[in-house]
N, C-alpha and C. Protein backbone atom coordinates (compact mmCIF):
# COMPACT_ATOMS: atom_id res chain seq x y z
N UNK A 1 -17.71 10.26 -23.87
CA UNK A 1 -18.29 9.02 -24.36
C UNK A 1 -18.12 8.91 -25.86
N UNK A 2 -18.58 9.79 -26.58
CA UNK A 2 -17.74 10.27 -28.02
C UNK A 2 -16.61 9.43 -28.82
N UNK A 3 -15.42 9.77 -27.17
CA UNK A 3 -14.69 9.34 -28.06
C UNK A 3 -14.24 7.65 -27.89
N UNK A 4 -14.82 7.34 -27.06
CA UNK A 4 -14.84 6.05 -27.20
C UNK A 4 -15.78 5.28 -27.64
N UNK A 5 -16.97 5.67 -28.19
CA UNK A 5 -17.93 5.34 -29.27
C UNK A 5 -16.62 5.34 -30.68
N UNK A 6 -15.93 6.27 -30.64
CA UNK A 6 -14.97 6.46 -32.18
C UNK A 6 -14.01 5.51 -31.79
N UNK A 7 -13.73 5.01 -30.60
CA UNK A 7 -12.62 4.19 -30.55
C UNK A 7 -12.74 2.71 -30.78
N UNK A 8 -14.14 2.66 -30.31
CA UNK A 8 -14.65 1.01 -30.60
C UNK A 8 -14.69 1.10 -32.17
N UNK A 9 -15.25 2.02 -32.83
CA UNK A 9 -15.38 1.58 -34.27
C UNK A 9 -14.34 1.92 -35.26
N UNK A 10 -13.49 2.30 -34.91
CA UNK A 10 -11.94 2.55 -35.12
C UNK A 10 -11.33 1.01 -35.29
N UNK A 11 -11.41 0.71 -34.34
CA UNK A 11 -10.70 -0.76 -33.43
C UNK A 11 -11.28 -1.87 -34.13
N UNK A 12 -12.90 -1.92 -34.37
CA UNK A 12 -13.56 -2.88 -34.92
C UNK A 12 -13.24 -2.69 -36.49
N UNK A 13 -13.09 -1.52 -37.42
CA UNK A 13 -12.14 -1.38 -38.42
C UNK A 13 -11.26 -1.99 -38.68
N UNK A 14 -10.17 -1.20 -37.79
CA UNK A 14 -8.95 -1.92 -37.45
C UNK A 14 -8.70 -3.55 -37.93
N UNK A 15 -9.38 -4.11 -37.25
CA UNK A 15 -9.45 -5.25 -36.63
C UNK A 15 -9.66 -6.43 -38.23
N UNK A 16 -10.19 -5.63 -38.95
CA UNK A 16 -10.81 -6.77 -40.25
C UNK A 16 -9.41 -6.52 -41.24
N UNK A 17 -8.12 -6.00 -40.99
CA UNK A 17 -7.38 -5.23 -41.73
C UNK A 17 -5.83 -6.35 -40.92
N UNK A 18 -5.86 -6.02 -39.55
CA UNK A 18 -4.80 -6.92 -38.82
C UNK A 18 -4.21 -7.94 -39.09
N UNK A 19 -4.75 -8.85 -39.92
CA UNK A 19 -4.63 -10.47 -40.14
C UNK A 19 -3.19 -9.76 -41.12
N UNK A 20 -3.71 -8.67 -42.04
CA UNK A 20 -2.42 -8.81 -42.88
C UNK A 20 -1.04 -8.42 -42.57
N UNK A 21 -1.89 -7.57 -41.33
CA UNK A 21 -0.59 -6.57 -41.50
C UNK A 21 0.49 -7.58 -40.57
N UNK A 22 -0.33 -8.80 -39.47
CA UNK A 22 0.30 -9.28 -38.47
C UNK A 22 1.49 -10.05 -39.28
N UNK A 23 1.07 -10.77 -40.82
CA UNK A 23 2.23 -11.43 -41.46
C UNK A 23 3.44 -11.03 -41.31
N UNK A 24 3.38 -9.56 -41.66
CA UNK A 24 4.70 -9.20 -42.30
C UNK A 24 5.71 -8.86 -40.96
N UNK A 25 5.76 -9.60 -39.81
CA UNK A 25 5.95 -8.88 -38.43
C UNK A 25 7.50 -9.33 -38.88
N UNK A 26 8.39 -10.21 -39.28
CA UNK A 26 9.48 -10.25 -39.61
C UNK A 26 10.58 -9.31 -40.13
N UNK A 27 9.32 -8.30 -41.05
CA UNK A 27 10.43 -7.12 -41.95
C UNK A 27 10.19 -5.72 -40.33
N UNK A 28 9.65 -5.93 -39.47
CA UNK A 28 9.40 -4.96 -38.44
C UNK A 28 11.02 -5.52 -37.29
N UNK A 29 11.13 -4.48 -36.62
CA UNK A 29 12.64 -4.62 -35.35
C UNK A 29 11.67 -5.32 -34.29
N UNK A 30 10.71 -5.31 -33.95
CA UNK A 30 10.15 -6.48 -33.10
C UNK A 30 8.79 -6.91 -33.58
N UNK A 31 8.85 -7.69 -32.97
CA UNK A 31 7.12 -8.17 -33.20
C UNK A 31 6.39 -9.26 -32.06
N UNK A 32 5.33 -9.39 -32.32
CA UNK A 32 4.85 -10.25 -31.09
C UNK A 32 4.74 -11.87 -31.68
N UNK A 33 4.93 -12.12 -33.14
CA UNK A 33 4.82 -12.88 -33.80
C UNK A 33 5.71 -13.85 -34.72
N UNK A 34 6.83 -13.01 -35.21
CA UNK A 34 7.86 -13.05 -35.82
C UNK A 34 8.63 -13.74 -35.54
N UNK A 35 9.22 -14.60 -36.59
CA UNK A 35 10.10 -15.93 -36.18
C UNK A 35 11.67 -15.49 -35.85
N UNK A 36 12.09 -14.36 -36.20
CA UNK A 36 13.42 -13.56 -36.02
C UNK A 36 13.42 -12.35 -35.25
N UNK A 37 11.91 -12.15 -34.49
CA UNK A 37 11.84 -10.73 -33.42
C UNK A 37 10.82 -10.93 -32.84
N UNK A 38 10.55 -12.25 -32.72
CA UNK A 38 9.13 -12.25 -31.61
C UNK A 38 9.72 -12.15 -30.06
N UNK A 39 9.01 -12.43 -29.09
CA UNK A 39 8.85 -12.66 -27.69
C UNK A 39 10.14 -13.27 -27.16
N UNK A 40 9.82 -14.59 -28.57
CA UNK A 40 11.66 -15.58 -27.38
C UNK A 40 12.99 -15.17 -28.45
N UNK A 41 12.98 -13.98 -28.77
CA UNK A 41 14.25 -13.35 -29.33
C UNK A 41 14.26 -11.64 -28.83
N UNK A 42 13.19 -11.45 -28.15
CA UNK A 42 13.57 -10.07 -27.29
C UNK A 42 14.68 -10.07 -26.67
N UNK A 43 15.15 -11.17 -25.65
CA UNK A 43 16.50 -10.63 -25.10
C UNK A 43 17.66 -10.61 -25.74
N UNK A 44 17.83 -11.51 -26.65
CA UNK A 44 18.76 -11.64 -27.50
C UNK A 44 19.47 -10.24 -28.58
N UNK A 45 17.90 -9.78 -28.50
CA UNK A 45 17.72 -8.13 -29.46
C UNK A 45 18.06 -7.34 -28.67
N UNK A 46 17.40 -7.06 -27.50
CA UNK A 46 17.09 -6.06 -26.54
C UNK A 46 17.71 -6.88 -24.89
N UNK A 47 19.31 -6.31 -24.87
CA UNK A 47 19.12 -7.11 -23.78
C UNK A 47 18.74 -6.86 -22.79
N UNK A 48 18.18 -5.15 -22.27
CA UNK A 48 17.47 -4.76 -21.44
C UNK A 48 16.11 -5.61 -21.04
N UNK A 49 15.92 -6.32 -21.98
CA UNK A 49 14.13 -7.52 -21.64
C UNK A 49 15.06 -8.94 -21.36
N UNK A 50 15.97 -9.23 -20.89
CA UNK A 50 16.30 -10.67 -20.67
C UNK A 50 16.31 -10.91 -18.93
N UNK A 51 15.12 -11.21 -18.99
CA UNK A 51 15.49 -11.53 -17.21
C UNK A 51 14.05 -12.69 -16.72
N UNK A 52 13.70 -13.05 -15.40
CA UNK A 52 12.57 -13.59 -15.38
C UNK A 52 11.29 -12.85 -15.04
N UNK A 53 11.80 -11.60 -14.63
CA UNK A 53 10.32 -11.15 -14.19
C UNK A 53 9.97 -9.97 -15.32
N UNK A 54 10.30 -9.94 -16.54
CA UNK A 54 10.23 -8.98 -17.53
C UNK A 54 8.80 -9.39 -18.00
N UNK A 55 8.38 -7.99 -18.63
CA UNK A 55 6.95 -7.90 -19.85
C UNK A 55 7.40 -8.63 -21.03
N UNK A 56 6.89 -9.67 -21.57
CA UNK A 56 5.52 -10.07 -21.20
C UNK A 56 5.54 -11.05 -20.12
N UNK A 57 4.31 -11.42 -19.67
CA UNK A 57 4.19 -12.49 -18.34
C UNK A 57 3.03 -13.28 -18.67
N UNK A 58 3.03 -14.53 -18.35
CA UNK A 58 1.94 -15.79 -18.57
C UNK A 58 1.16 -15.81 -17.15
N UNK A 59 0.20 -15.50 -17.11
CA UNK A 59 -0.26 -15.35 -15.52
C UNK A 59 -1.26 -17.12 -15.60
N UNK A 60 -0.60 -17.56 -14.66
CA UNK A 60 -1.11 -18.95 -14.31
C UNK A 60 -1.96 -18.88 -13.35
N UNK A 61 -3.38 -19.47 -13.92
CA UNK A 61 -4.49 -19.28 -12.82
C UNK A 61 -4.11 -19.77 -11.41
N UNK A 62 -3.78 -21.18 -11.73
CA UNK A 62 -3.70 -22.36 -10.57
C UNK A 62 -2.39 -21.87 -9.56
N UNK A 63 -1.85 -20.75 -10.03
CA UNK A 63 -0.72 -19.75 -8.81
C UNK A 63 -0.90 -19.00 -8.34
N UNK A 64 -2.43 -18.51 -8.78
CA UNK A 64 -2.70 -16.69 -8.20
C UNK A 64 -3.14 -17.11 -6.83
N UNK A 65 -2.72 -16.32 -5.68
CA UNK A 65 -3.11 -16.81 -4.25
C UNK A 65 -3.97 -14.98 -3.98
N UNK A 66 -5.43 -15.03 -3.29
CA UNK A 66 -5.34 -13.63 -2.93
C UNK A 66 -5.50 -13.93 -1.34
N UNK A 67 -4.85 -12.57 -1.33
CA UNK A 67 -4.66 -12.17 -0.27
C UNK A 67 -6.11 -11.30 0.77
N UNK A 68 -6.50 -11.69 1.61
CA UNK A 68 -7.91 -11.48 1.68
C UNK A 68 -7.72 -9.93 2.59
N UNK A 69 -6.25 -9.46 3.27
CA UNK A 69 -6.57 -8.53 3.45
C UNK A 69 -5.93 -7.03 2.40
N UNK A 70 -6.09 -7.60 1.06
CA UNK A 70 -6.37 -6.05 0.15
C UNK A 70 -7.40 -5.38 0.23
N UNK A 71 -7.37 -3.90 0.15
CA UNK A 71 -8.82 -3.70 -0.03
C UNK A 71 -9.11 -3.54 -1.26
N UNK A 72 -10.61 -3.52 -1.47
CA UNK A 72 -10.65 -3.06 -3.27
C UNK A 72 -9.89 -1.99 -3.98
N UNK A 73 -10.02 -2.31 -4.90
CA UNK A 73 -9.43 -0.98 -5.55
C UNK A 73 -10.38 0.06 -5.79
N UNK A 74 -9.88 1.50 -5.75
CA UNK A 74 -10.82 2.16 -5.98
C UNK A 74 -10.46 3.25 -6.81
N UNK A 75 -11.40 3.29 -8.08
CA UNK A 75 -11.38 3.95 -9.23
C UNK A 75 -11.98 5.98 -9.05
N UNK A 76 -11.36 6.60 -9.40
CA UNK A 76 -11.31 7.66 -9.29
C UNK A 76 -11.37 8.57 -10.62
N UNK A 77 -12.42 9.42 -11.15
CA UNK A 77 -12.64 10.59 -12.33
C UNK A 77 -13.11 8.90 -12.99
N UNK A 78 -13.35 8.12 -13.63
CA UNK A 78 -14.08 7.92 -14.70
C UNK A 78 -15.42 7.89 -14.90
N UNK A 79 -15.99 8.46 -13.73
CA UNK A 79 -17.86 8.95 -14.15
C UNK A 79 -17.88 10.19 -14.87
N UNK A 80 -16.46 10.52 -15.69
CA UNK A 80 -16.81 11.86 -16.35
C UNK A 80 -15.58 11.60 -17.69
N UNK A 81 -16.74 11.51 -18.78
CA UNK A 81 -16.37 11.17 -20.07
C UNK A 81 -15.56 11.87 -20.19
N UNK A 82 -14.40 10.96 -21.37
CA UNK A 82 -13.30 11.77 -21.80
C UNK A 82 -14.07 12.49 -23.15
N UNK A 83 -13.39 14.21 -23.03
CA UNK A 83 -14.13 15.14 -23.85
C UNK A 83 -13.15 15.62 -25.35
N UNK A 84 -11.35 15.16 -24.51
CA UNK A 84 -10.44 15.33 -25.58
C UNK A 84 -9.58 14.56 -25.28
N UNK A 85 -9.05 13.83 -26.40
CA UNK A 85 -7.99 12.82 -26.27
C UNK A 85 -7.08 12.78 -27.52
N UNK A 86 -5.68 12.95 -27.40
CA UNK A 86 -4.79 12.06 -28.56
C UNK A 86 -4.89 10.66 -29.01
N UNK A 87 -5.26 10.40 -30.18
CA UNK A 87 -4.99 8.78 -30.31
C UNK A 87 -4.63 8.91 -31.66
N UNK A 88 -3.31 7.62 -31.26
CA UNK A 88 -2.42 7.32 -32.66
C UNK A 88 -2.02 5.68 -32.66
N UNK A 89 -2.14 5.55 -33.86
CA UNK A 89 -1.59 4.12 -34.52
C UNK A 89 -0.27 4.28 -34.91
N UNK A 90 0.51 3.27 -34.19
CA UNK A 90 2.03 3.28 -34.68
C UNK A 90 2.10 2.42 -35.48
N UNK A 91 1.56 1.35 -35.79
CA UNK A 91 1.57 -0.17 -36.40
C UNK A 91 1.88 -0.96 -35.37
N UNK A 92 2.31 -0.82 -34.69
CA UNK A 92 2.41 -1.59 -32.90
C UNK A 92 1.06 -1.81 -32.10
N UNK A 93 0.46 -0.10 -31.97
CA UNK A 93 -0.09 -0.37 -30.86
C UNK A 93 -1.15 0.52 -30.99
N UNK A 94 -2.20 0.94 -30.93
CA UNK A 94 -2.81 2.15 -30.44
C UNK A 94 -3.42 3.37 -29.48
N UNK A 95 -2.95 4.01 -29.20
CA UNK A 95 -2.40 4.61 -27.83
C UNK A 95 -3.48 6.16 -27.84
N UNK A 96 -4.02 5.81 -26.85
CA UNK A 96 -5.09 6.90 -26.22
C UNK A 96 -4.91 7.78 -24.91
N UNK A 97 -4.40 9.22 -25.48
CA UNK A 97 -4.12 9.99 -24.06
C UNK A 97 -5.48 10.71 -24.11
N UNK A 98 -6.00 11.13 -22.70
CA UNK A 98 -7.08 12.34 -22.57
C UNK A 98 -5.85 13.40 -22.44
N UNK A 99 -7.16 14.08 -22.63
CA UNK A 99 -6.07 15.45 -23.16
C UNK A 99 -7.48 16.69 -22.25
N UNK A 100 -7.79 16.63 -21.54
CA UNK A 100 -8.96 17.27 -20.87
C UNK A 100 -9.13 17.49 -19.46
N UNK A 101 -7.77 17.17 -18.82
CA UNK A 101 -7.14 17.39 -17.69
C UNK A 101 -8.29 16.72 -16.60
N UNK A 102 -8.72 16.06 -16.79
CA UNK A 102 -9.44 15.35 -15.85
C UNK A 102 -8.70 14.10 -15.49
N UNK A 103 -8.61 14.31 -13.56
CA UNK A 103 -7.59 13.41 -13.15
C UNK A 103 -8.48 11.74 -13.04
N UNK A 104 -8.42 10.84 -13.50
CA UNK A 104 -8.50 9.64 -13.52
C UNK A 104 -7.50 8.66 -13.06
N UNK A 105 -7.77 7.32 -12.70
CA UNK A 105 -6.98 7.03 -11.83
C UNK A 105 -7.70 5.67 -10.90
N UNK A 106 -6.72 4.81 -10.02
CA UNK A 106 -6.86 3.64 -9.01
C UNK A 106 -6.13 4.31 -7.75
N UNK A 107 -6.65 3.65 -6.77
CA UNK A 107 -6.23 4.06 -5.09
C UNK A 107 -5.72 2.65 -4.81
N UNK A 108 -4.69 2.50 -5.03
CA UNK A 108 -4.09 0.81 -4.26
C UNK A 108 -3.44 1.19 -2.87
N UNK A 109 -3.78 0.18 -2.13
CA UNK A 109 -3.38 0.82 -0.69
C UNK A 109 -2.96 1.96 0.07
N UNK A 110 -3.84 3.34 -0.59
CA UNK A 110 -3.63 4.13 -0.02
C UNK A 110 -3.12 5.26 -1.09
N UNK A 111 -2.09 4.64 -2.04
CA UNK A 111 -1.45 5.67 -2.66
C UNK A 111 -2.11 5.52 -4.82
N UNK A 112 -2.29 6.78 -5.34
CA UNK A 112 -2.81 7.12 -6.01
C UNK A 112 -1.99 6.77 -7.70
N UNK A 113 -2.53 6.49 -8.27
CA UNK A 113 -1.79 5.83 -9.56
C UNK A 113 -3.22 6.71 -10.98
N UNK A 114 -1.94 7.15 -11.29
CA UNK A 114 -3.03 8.10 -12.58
C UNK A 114 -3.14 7.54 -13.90
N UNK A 115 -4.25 7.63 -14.62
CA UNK A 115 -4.08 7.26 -15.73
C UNK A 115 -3.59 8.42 -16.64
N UNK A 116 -2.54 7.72 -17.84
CA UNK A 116 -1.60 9.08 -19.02
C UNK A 116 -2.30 8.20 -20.10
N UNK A 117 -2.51 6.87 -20.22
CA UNK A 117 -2.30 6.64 -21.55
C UNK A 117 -3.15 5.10 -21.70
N UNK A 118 -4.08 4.53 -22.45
CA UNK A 118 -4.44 3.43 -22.77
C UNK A 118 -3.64 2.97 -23.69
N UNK A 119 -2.89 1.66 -24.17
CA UNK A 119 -2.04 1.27 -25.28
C UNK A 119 -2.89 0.02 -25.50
N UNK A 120 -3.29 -0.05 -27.01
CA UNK A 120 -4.38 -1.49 -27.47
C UNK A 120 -3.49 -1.96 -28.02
N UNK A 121 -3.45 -3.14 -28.18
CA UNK A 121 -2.47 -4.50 -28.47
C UNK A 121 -3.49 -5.42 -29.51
N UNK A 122 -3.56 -5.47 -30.78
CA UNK A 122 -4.45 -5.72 -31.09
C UNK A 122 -3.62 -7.21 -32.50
N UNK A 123 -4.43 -8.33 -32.67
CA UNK A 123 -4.17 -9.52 -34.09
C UNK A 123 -5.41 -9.65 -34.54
N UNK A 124 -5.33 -11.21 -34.94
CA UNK A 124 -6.55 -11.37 -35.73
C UNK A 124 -6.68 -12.62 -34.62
N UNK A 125 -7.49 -14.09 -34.83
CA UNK A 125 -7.47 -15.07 -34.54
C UNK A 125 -6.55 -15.86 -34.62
N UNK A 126 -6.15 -15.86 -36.10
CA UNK A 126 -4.18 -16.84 -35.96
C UNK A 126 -3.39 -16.07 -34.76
N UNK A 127 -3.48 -14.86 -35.05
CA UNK A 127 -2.32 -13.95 -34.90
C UNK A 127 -2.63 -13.39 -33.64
N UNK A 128 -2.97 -13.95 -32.34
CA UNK A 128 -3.51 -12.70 -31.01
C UNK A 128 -2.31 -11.57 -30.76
N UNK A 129 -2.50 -10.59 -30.41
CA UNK A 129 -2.07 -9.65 -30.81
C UNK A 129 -1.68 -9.18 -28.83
N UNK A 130 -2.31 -9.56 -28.11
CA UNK A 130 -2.30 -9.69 -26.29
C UNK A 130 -0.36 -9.75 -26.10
N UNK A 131 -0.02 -9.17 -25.41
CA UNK A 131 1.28 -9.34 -25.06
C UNK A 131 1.57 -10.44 -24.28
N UNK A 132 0.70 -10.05 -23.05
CA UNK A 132 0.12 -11.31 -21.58
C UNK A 132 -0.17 -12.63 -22.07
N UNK A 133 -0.12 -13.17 -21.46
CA UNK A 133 -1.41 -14.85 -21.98
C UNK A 133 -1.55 -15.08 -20.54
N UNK A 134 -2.52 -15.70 -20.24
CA UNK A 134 -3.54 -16.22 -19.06
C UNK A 134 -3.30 -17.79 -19.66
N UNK A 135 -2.91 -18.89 -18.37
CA UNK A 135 -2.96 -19.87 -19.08
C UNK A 135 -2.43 -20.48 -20.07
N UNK A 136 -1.12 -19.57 -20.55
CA UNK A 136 -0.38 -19.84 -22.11
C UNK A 136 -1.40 -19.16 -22.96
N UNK A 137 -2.63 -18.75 -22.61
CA UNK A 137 -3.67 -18.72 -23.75
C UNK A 137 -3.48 -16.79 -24.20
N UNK A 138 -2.84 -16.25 -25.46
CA UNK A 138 -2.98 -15.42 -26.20
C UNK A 138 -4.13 -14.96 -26.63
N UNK A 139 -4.41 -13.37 -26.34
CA UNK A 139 -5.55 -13.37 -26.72
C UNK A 139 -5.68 -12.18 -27.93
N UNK A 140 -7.15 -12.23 -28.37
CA UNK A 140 -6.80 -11.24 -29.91
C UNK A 140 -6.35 -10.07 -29.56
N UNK A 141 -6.91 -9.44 -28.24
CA UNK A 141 -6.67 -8.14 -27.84
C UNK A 141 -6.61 -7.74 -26.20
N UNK A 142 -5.66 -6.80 -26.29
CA UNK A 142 -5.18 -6.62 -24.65
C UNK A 142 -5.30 -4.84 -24.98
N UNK A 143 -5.72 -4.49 -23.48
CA UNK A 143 -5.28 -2.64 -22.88
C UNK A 143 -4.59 -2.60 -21.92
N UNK A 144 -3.83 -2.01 -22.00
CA UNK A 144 -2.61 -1.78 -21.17
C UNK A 144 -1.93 -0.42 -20.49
């Protein structure tokens, strides 16, 4: 619990500092913002991201259909605080491994999906910093 008490106030730090750094996303090789390496010049850069079903994705409410026979998902190890973790700021992103060998994790139909790594996606208000948008709508901050 520790360390995500240090991660919120890390983040909320963070966060009063972002507005500037989001400007300069032009002199960076990508950015989420940038008029010469944002989003609609990834494929052009990277042509490994040029396709339709590539990251990032606009998830449109008025398309999501569910399907009523999924079952829930079911979450596995997080009633037991992380005790050690790596976390680093690249200027991208900020990225949280446990490091305390406790297996965490989702059960989607059966088969087991682990968690390695949280990655925060973080802007200011001009600048949302969310890779995703819901709605077209960008948001200040995404985990991923």
């Amino acid at each position: 619990m520790a360390v995500f008490m240090l991660l919120a106030i890390f983040l909320a730090a963070t966060k009063l500092s972002a507005a500037g750094y989001c400007d300069a996303d032009d002199e960076e090789t990508y950015s989420y913002h940038g008029s010469t390496n944002g989003p609609r010049q990834w494929p052009s850069l990277f042509p490994a991201c040029n396709g339709d079903m590539q990251s990032p994705i606009d998830i449109q409410a008025s398309n999501v259909k569910r399907d009523q026979h999924l079952k829930k998902l079911s979450f596995f190890g997080y009633d037991t605080a992380v005790k050690r973790a790596d976390i680093v700021n690249d200027g991208h992103t900020v990225m949280i491994t446990p490091r305390d060998n406790v297996k965490r994790g989702i059960t989607i139909q059966g088969r087991d999906y682990n968690l390695l790594q949280l990655h925060f996606h973080w802007g200011s208000e001009k600048n949302p910093g969310a890779e995703h948008t819901l709605n077209r709508r960008r948001f200040e901050m995404e985990v991923s």
